[in-house]
PDB file of N, CA and C in Angstrom:
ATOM      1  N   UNK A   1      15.893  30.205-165.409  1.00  0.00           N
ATOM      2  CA  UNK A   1      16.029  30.846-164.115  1.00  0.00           C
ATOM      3  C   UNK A   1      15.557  32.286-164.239  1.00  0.00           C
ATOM      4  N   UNK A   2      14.750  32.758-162.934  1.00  0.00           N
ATOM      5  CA  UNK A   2      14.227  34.435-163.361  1.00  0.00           C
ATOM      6  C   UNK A   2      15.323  34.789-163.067  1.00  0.00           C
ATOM      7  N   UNK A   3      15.676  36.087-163.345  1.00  0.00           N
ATOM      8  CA  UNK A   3      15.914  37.178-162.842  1.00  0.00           C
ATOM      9  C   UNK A   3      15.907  37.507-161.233  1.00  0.00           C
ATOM     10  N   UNK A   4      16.869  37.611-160.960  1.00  0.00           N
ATOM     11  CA  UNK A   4      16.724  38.159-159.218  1.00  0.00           C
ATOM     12  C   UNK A   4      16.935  39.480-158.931  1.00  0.00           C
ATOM     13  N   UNK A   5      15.981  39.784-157.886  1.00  0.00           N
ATOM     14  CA  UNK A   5      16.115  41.021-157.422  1.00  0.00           C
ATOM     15  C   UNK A   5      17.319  41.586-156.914  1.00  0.00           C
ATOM     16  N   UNK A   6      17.481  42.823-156.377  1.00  0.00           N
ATOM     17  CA  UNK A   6      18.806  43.077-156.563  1.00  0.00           C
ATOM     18  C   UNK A   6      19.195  42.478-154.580  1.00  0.00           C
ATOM     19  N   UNK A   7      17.810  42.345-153.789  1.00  0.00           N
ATOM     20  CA  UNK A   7      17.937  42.227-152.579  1.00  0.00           C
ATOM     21  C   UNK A   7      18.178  40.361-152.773  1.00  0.00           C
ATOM     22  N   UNK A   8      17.564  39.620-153.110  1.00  0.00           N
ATOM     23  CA  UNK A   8      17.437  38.288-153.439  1.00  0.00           C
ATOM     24  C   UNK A   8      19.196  38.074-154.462  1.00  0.00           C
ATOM     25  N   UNK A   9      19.424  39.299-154.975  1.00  0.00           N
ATOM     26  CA  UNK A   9      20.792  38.642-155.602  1.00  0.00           C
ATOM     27  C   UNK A   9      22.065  38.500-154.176  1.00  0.00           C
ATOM     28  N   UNK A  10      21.451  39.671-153.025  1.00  0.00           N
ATOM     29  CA  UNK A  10      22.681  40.402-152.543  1.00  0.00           C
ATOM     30  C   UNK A  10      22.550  39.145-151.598  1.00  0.00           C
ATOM     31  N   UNK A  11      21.188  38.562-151.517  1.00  0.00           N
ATOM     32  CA  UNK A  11      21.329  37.242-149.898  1.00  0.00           C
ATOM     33  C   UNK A  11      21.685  36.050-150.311  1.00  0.00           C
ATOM     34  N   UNK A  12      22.130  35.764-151.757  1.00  0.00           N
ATOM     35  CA  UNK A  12      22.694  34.926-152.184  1.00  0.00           C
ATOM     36  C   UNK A  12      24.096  34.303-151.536  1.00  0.00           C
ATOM     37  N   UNK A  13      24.410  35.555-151.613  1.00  0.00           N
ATOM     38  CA  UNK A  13      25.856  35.476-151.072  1.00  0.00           C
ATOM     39  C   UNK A  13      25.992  34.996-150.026  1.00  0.00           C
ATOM     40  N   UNK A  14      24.978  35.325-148.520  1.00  0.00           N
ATOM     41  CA  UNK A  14      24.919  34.838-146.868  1.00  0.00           C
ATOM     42  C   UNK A  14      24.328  33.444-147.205  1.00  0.00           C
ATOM     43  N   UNK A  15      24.105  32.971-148.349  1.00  0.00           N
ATOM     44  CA  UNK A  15      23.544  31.332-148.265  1.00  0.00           C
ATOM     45  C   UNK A  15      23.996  30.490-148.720  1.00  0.00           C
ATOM     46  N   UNK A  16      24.561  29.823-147.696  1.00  0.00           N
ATOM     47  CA  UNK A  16      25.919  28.594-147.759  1.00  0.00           C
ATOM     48  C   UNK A  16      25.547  27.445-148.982  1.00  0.00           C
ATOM     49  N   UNK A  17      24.219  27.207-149.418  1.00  0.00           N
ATOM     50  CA  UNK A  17      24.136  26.368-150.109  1.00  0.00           C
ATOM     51  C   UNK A  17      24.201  26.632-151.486  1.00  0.00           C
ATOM     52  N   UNK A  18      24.114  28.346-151.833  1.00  0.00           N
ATOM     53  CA  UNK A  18      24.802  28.651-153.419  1.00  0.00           C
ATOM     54  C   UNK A  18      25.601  28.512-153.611  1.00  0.00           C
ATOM     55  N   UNK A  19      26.279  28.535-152.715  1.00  0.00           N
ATOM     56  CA  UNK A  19      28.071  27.754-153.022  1.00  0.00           C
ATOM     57  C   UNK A  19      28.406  26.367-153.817  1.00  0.00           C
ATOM     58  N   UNK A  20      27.327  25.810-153.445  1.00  0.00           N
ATOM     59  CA  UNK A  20      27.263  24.436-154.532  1.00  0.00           C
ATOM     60  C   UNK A  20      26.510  24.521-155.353  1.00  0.00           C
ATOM     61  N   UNK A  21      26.126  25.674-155.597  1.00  0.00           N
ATOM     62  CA  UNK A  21      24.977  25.736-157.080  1.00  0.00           C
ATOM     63  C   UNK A  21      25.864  26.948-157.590  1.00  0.00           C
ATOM     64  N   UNK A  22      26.469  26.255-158.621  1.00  0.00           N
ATOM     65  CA  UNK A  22      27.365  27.214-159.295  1.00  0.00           C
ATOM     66  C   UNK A  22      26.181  28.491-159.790  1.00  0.00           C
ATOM     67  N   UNK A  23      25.251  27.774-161.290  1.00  0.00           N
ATOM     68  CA  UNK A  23      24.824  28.256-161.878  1.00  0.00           C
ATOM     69  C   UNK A  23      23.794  29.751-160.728  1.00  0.00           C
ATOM     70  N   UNK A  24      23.215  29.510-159.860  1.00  0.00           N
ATOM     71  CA  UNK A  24      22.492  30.527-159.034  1.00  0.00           C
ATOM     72  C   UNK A  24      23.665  31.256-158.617  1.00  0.00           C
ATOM     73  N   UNK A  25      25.223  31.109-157.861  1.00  0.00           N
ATOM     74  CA  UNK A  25      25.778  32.005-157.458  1.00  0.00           C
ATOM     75  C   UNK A  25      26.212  32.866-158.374  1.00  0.00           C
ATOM     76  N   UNK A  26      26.746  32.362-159.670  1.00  0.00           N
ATOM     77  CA  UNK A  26      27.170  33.133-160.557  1.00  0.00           C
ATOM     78  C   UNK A  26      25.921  34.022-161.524  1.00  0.00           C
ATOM     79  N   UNK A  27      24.863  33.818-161.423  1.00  0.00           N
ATOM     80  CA  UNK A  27      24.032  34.255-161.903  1.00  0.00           C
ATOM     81  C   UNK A  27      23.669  35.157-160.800  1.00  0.00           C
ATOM     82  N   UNK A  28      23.546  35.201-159.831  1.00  0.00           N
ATOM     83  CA  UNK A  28      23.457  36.431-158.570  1.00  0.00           C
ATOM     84  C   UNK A  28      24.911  37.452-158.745  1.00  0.00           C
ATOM     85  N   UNK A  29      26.170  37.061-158.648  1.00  0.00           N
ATOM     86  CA  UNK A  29      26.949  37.860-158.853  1.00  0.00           C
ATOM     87  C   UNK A  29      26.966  38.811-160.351  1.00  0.00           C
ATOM     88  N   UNK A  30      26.572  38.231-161.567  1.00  0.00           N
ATOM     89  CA  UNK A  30      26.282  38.606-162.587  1.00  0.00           C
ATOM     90  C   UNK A  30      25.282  40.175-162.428  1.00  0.00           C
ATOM     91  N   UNK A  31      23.941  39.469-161.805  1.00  0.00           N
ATOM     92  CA  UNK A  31      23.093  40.800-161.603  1.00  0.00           C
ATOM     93  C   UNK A  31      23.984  41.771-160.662  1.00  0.00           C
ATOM     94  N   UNK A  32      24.563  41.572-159.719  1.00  0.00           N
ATOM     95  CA  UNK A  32      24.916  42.346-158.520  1.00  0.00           C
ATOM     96  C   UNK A  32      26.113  43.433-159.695  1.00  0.00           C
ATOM     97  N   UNK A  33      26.582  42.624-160.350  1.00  0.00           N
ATOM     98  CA  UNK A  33      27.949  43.827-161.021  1.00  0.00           C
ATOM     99  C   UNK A  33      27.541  44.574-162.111  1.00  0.00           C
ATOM    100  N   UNK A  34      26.319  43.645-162.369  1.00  0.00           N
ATOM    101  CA  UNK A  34      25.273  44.762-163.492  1.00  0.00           C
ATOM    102  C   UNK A  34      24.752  45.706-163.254  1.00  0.00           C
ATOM    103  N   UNK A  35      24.244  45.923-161.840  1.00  0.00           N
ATOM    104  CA  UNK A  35      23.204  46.755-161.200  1.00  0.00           C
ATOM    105  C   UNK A  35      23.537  47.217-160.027  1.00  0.00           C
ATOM    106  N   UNK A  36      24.311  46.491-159.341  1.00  0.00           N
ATOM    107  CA  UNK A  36      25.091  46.952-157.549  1.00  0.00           C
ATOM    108  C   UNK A  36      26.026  46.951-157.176  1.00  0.00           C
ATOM    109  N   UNK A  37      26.567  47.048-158.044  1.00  0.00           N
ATOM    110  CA  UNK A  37      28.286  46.149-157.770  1.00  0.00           C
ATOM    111  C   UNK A  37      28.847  46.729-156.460  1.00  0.00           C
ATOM    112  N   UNK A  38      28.264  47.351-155.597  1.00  0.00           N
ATOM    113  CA  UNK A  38      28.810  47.119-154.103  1.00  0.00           C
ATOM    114  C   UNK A  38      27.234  47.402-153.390  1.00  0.00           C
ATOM    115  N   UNK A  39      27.150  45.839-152.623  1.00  0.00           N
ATOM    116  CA  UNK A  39      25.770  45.808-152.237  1.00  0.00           C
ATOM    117  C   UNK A  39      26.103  45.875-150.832  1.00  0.00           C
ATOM    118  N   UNK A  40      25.107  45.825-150.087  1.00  0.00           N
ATOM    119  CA  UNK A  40      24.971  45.417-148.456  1.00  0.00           C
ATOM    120  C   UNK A  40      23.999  44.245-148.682  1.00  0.00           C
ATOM    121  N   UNK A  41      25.000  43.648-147.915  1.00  0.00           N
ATOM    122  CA  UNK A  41      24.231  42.077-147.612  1.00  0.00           C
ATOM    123  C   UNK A  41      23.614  41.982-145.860  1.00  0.00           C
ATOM    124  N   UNK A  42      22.458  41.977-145.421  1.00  0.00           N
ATOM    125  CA  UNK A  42      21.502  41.782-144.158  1.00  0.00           C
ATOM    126  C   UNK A  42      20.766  40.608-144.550  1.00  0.00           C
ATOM    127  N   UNK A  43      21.555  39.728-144.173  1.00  0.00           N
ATOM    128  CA  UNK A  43      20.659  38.186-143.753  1.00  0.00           C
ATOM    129  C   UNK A  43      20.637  37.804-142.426  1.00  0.00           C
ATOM    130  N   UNK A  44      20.260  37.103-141.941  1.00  0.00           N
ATOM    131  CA  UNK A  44      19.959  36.351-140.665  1.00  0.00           C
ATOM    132  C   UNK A  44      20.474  34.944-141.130  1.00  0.00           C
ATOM    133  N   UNK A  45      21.333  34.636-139.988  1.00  0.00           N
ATOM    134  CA  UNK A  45      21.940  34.833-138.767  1.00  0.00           C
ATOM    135  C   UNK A  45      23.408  35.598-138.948  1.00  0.00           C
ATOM    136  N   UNK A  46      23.790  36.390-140.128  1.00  0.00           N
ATOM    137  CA  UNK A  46      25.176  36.430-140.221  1.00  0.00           C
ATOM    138  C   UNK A  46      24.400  38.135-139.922  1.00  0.00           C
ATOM    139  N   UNK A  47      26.330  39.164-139.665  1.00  0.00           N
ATOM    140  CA  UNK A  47      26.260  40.466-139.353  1.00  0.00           C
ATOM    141  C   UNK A  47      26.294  41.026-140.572  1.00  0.00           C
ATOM    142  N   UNK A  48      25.728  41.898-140.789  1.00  0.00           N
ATOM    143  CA  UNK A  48      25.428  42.807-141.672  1.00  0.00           C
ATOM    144  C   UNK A  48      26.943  43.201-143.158  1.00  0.00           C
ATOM    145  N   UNK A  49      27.147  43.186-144.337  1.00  0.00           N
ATOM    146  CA  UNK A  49      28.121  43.287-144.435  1.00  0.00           C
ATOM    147  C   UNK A  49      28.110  43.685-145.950  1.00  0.00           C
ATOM    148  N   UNK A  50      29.304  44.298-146.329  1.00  0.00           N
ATOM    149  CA  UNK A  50      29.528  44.987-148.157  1.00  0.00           C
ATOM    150  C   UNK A  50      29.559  43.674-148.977  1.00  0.00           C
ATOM    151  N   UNK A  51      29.230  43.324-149.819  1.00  0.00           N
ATOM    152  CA  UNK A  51      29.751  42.775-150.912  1.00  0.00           C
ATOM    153  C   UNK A  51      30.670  43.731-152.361  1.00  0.00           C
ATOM    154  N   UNK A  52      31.438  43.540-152.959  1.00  0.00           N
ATOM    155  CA  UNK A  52      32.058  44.045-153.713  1.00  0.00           C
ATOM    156  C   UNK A  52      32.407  43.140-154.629  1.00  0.00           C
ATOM    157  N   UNK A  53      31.649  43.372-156.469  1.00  0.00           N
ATOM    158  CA  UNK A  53      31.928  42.347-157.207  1.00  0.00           C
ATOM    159  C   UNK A  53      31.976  42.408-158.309  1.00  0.00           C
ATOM    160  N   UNK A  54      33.267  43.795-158.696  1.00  0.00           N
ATOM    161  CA  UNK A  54      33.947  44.272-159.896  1.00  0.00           C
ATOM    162  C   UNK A  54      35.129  44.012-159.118  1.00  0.00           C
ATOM    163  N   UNK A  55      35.816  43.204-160.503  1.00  0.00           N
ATOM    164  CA  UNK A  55      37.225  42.995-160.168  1.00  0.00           C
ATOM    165  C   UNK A  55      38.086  44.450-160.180  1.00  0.00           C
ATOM    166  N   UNK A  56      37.861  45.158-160.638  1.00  0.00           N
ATOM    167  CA  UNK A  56      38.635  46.344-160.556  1.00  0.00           C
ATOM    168  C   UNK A  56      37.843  47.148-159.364  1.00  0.00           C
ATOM    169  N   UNK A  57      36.717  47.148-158.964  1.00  0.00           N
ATOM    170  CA  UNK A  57      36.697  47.500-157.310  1.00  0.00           C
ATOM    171  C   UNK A  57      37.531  47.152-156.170  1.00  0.00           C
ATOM    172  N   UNK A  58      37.369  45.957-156.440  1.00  0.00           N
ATOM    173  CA  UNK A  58      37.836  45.211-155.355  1.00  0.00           C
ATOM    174  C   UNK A  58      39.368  45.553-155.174  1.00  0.00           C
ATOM    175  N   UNK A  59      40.301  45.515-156.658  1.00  0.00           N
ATOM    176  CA  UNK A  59      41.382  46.111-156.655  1.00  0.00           C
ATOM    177  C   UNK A  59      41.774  47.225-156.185  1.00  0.00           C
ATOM    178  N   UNK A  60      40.822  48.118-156.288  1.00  0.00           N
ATOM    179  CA  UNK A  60      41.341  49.875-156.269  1.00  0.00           C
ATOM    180  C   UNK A  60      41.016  49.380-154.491  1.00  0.00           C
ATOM    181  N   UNK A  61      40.245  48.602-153.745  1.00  0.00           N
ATOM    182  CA  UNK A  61      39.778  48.769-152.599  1.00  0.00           C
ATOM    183  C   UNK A  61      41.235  48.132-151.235  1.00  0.00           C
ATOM    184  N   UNK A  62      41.781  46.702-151.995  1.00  0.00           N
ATOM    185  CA  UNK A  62      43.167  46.742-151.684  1.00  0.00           C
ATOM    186  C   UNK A  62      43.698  47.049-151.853  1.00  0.00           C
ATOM    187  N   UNK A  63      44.009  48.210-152.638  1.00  0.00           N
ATOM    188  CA  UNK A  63      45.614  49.136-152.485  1.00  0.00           C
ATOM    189  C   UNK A  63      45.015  49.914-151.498  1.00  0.00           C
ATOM    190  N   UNK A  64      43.528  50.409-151.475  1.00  0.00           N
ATOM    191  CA  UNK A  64      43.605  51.748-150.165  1.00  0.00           C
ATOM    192  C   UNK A  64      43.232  51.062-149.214  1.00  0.00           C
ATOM    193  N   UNK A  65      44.246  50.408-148.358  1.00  0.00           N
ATOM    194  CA  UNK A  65      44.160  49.721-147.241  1.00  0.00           C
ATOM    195  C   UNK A  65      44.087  50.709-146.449  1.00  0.00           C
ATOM    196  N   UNK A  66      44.064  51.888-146.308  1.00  0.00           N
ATOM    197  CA  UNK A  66      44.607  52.761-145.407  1.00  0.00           C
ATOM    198  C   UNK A  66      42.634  53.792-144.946  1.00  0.00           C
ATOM    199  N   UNK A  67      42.223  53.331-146.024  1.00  0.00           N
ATOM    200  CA  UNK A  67      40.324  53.764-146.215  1.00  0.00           C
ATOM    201  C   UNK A  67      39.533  52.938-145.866  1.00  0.00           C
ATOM    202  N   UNK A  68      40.216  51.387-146.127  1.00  0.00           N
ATOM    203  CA  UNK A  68      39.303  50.285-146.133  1.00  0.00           C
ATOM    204  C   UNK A  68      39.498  48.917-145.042  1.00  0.00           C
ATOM    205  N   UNK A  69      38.894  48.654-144.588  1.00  0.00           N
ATOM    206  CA  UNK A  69      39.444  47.112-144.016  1.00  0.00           C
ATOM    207  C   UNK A  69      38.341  46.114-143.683  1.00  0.00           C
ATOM    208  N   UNK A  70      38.969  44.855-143.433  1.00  0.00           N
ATOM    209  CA  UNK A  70      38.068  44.394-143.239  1.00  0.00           C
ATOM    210  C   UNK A  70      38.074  43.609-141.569  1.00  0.00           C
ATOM    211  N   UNK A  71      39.106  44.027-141.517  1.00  0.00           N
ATOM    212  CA  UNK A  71      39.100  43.703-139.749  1.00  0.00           C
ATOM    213  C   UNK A  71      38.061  44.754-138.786  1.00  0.00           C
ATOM    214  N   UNK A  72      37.487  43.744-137.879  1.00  0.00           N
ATOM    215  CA  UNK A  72      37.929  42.857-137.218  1.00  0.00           C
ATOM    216  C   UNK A  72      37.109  41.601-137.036  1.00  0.00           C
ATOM    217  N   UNK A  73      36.121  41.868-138.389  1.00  0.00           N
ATOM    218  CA  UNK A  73      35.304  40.739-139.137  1.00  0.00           C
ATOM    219  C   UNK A  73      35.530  40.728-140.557  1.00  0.00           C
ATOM    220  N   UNK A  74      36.750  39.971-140.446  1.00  0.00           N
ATOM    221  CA  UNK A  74      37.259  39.263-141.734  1.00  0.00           C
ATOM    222  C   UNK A  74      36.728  38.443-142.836  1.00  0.00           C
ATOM    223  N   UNK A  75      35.810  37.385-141.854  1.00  0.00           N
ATOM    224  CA  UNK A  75      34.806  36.242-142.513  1.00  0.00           C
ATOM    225  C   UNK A  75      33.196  36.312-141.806  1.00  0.00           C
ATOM    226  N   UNK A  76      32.796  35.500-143.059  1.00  0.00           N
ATOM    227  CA  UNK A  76      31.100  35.945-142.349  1.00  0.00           C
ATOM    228  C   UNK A  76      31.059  34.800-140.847  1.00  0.00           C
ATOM    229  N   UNK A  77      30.579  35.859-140.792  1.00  0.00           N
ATOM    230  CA  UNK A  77      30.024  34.664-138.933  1.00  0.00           C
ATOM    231  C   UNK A  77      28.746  35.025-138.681  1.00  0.00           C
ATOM    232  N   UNK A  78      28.700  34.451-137.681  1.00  0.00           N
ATOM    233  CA  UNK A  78      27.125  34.539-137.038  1.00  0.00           C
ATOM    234  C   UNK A  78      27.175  35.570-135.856  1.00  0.00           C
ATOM    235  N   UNK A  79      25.933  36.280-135.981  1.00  0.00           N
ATOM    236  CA  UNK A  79      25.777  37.470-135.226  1.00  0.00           C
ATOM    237  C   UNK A  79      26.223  37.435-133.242  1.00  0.00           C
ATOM    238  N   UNK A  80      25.891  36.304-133.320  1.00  0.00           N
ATOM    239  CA  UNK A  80      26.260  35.283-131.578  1.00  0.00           C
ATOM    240  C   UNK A  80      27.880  35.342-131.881  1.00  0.00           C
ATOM    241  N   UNK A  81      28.850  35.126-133.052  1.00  0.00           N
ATOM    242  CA  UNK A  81      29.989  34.771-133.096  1.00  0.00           C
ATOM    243  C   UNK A  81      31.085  36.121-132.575  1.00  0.00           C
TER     244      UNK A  81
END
């Protein structure tokens, strides 16, 4: 498998079918915490959105609930949604 770009790692994530390809999602998250570990993900048809994918980011990011949220788009949807 090449190497993915860091834009090709981040649209991994908006594409429902890496979800069943272990080996490509985890190999996209791999680059992303090597090189981006908080990306912006812009795919079509979903809204624009952070990825975060250091476990100790993500941690320090739920305790400061008070900086961060993710309401009042919780889950990815579609830009129509």
């Amino acid at each position: 498998m090449s190497t993915p770009t860091m834009d090709d790692a981040a649209k991994v994530l908006a594409d429902p079918t890496a979800y069943a390809d272990d080996a490509r999602l985890h190999a996209a998250l791999a680059h992303l915490r090597a090189k981006q570990p908080v990306a912006g993900v812009d795919q079509k048809p979903y809204r624009p959105f952070w990825a975060v994918t250091k476990h100790a980011d993500i941690m320090a990011i739920e305790r400061a609930n008070d900086l961060f949220l993710s309401s009042p788009r919780s889950l990815l949807a579609t830009a129509q949604a």
